[in-house]
N, C-alpha and C. Protein backbone atom coordinates (compact mmCIF):
# COMPACT_ATOMS: atom_id res chain seq x y z
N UNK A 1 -8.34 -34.14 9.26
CA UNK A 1 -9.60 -34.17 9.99
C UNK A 1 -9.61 -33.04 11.01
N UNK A 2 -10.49 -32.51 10.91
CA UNK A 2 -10.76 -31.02 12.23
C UNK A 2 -11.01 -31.92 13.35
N UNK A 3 -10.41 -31.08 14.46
CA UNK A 3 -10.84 -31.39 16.03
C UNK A 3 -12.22 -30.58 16.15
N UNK A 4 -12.73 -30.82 17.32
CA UNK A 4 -13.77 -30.02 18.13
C UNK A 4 -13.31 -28.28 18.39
N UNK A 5 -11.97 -27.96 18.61
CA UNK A 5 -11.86 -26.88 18.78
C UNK A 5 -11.16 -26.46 17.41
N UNK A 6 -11.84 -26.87 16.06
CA UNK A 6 -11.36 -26.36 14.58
C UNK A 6 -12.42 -26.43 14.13
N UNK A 7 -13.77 -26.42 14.38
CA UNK A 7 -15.04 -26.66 13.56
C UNK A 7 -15.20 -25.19 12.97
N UNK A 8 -15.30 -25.02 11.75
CA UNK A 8 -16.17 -23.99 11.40
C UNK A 8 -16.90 -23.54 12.10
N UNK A 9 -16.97 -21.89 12.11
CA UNK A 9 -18.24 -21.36 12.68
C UNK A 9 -18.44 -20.17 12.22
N UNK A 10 -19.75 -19.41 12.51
CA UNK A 10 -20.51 -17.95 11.78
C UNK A 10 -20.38 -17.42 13.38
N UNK A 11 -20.68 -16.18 12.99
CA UNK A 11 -21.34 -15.39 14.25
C UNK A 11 -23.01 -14.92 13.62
N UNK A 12 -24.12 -15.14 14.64
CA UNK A 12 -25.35 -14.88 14.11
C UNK A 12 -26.05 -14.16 15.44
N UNK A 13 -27.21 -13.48 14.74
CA UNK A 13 -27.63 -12.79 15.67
C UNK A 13 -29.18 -12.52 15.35
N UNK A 14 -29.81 -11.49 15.73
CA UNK A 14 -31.11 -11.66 15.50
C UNK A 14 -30.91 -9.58 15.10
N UNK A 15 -31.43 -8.93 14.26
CA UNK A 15 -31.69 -7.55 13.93
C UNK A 15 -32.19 -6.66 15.08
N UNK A 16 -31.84 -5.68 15.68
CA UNK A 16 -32.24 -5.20 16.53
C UNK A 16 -33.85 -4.45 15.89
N UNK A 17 -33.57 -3.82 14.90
CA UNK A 17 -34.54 -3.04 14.20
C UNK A 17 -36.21 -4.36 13.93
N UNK A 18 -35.63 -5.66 13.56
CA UNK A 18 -37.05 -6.35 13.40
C UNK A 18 -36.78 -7.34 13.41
N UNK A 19 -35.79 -7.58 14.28
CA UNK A 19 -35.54 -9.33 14.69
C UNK A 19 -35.16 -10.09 13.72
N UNK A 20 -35.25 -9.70 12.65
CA UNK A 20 -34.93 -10.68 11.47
C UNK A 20 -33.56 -11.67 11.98
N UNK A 21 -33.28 -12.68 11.76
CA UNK A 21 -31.54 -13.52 11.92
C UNK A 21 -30.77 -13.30 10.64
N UNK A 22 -29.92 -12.74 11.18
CA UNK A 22 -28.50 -12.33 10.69
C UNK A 22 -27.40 -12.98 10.90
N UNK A 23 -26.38 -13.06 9.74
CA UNK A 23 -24.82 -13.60 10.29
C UNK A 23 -23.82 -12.38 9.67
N UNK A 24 -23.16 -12.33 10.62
CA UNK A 24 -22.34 -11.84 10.15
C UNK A 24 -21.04 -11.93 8.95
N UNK A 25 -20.83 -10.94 8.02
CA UNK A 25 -20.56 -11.26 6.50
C UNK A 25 -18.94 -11.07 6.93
N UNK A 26 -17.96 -11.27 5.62
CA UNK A 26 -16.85 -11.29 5.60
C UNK A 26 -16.40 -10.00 5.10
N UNK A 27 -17.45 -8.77 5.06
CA UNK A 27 -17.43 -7.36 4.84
C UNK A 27 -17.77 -6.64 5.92
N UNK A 28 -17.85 -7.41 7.36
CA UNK A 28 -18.28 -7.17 8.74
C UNK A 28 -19.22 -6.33 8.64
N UNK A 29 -20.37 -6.50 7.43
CA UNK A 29 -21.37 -6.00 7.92
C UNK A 29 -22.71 -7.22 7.98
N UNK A 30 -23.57 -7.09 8.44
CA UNK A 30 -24.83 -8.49 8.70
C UNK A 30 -25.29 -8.61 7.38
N UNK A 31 -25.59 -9.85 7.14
CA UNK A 31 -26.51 -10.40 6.17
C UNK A 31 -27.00 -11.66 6.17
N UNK A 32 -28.72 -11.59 5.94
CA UNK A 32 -29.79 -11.76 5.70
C UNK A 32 -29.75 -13.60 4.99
N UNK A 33 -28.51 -13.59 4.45
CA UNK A 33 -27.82 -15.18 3.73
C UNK A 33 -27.25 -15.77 4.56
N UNK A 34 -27.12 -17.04 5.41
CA UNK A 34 -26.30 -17.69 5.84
C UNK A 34 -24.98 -18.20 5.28
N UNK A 35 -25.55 -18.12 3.47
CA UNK A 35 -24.30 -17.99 2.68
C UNK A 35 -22.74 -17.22 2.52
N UNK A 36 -23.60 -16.13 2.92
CA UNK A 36 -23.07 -14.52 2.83
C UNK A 36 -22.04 -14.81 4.42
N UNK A 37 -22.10 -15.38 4.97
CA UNK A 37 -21.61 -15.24 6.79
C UNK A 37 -19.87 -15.88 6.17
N UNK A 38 -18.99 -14.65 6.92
CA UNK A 38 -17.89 -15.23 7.06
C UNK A 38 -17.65 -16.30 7.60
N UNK A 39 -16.89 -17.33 7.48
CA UNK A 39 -16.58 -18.74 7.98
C UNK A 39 -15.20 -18.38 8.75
N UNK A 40 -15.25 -18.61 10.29
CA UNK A 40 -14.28 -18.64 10.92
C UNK A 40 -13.97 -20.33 11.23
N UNK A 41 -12.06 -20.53 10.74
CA UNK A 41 -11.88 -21.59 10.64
C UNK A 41 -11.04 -21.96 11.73
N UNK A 42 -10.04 -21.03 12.28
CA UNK A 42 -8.98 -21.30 13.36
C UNK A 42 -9.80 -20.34 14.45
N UNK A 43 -8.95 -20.54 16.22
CA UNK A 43 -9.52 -19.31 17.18
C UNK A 43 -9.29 -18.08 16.72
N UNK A 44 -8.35 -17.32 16.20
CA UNK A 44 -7.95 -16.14 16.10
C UNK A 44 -9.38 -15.62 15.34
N UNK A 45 -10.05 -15.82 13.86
CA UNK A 45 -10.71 -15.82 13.31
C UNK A 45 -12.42 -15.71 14.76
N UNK A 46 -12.36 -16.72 15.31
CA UNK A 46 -13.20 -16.77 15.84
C UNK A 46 -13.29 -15.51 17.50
N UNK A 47 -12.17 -15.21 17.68
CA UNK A 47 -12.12 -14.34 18.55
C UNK A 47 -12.76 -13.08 18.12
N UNK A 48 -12.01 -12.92 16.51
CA UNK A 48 -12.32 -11.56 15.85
C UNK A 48 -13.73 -11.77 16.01
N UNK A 49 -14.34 -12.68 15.47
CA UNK A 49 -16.22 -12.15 15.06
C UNK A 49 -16.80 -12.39 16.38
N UNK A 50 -16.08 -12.83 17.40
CA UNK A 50 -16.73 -12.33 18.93
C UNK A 50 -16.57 -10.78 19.29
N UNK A 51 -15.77 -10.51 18.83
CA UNK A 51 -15.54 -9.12 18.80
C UNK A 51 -16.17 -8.12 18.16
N UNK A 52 -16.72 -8.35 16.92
CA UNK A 52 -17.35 -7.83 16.09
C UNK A 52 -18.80 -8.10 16.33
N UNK A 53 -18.98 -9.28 16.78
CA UNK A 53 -20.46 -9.24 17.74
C UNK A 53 -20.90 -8.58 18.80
N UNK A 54 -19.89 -8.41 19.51
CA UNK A 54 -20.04 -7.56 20.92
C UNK A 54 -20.07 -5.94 20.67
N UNK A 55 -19.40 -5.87 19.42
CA UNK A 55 -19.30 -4.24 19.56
C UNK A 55 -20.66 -3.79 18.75
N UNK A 56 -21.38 -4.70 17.90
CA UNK A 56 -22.69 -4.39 17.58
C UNK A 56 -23.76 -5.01 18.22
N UNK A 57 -23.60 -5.54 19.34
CA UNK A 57 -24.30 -5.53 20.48
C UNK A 57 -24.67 -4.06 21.64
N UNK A 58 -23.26 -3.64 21.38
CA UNK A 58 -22.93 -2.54 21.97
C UNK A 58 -23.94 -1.48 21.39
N UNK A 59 -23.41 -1.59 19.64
CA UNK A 59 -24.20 -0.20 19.35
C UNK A 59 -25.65 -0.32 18.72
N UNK A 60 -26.03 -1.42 19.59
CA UNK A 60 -27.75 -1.82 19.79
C UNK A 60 -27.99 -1.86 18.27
N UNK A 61 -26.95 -2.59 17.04
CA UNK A 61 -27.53 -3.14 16.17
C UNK A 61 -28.11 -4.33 16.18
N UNK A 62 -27.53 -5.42 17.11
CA UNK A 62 -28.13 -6.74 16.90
C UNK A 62 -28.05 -7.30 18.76
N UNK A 63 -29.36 -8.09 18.65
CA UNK A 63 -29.35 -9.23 19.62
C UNK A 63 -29.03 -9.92 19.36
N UNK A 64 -28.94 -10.46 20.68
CA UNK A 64 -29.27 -12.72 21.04
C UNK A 64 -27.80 -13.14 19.85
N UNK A 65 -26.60 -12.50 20.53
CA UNK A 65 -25.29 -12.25 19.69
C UNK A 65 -25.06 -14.43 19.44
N UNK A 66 -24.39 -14.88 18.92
CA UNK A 66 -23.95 -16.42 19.25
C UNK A 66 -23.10 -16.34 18.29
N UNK A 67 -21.62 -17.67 18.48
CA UNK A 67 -20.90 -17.99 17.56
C UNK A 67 -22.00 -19.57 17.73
N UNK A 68 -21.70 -19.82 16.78
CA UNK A 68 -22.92 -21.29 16.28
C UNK A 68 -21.45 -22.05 14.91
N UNK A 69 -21.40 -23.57 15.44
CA UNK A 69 -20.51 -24.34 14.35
C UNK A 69 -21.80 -23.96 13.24
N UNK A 70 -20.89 -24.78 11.95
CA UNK A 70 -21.03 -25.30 10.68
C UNK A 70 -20.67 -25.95 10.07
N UNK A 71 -21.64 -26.83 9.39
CA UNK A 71 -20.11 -27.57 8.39
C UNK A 71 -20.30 -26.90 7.17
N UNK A 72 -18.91 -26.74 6.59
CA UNK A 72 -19.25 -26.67 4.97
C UNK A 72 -19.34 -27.56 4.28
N UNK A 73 -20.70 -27.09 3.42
CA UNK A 73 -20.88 -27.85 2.25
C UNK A 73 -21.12 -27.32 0.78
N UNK A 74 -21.41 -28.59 -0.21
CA UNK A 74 -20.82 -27.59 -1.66
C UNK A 74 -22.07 -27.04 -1.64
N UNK A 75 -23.45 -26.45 -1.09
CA UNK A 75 -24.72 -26.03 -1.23
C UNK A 75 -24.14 -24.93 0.03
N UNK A 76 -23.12 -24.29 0.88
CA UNK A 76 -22.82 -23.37 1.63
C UNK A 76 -22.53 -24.09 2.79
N UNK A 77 -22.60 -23.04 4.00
CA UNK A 77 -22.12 -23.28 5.25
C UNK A 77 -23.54 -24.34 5.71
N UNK A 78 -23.96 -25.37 6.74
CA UNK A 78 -24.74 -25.55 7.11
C UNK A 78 -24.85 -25.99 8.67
N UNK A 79 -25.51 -25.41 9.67
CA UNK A 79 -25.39 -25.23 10.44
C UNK A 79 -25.93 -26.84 11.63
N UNK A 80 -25.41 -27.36 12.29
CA UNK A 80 -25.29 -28.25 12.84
C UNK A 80 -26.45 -28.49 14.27
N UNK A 81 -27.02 -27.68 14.71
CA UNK A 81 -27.96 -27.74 15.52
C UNK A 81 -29.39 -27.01 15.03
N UNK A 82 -30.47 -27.81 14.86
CA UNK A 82 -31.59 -27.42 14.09
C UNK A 82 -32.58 -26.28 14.33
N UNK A 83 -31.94 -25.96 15.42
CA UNK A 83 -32.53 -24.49 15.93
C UNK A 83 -31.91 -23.08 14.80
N UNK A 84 -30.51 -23.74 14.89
CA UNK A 84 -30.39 -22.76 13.41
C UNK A 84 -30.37 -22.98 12.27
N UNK A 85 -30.79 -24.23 11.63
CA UNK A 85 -30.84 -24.26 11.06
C UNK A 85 -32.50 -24.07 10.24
N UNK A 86 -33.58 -23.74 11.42
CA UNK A 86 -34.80 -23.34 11.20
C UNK A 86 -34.47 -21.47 11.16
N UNK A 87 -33.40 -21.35 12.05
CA UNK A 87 -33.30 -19.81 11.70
C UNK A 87 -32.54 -19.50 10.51
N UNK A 88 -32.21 -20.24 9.63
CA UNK A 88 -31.29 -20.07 8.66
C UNK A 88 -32.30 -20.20 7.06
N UNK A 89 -33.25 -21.22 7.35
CA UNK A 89 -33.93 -21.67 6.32
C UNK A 89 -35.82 -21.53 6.58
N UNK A 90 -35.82 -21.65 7.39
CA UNK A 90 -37.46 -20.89 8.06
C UNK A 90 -37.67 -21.98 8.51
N UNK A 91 -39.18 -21.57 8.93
CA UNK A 91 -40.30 -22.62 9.19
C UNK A 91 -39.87 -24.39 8.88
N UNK A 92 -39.85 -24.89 9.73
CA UNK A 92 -40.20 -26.48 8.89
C UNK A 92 -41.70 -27.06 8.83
N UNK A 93 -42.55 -25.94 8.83
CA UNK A 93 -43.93 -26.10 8.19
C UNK A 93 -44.55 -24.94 7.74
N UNK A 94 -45.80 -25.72 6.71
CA UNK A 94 -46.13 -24.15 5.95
C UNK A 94 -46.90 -23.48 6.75
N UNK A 95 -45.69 -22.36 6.94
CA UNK A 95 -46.18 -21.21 8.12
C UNK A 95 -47.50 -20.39 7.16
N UNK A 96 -48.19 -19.89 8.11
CA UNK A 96 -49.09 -19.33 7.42
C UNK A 96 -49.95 -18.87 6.29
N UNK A 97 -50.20 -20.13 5.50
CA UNK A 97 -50.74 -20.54 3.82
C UNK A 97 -51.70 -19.46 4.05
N UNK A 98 -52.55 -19.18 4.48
CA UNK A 98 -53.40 -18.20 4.08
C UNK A 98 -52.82 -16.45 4.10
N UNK A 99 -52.18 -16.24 4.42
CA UNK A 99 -51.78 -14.83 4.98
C UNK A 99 -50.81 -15.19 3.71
N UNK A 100 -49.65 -15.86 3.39
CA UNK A 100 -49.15 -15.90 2.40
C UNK A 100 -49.60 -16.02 0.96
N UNK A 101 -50.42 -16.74 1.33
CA UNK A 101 -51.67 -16.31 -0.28
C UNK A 101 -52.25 -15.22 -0.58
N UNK A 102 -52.01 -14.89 0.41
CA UNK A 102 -53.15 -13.41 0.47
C UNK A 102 -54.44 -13.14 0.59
N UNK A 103 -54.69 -14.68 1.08
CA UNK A 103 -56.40 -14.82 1.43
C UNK A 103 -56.60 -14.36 2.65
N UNK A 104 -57.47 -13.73 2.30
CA UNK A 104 -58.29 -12.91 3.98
C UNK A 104 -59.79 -13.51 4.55
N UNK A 105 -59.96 -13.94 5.57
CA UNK A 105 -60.75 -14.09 6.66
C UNK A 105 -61.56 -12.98 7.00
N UNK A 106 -61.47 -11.96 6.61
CA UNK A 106 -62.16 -10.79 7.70
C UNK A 106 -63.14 -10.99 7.37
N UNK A 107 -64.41 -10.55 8.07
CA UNK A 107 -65.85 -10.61 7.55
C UNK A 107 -66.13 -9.23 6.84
């Protein structure tokens, strides 16, 4: 059984270029999949992708840096507080049906 200080975790962030949310991959570069996000399991692991967050904080690739738990599951990592997990999976409503349809309003 994991303790509190053995939980899985990602490092995630938001795109500097268009905000998009990002985690950081196990090729230390960002991606767009929460799937894709390296899983840090012990501190050492988790020190590194603080590290690797900060230094692309540094070079104004990414904001709003966070290590955030997870649990794994057999569908991927899934993230334990629903704030990311709306940043991980979108909207929990249908965001904008018309603009996504492609129906236009203009007169």
């Amino acid at each position: 059984m994991k303790t509190a200080s053995t939980k899985t975790k990602v490092l995630t962030a938001n795109r500097l270029t268009d905000g998009i949310a990002v985690w950081l991959g196990a090729n230390g570069e960002w991606t767009t999949s929460l799937k894709e996000a390296f899983l840090a399991r012990h501190d050492d692991a988790v020190a590194a992708i603080e590290a690797a967050g900060q230094q692309a904080l540094d070079d104004n690739r990414v904001v709003d840096v966070n290590v955030i738990e997870v649990e794994e599951t057999e569908a991927g990592p899934r993230p334990f507080r629903l704030r990311e997990r709306i940043r991980s999976d979108g909207p929990t409503i249908d965001y904008a049906p018309a603009f996504t349809a492609g129906v236009s309003h203009a007169a």
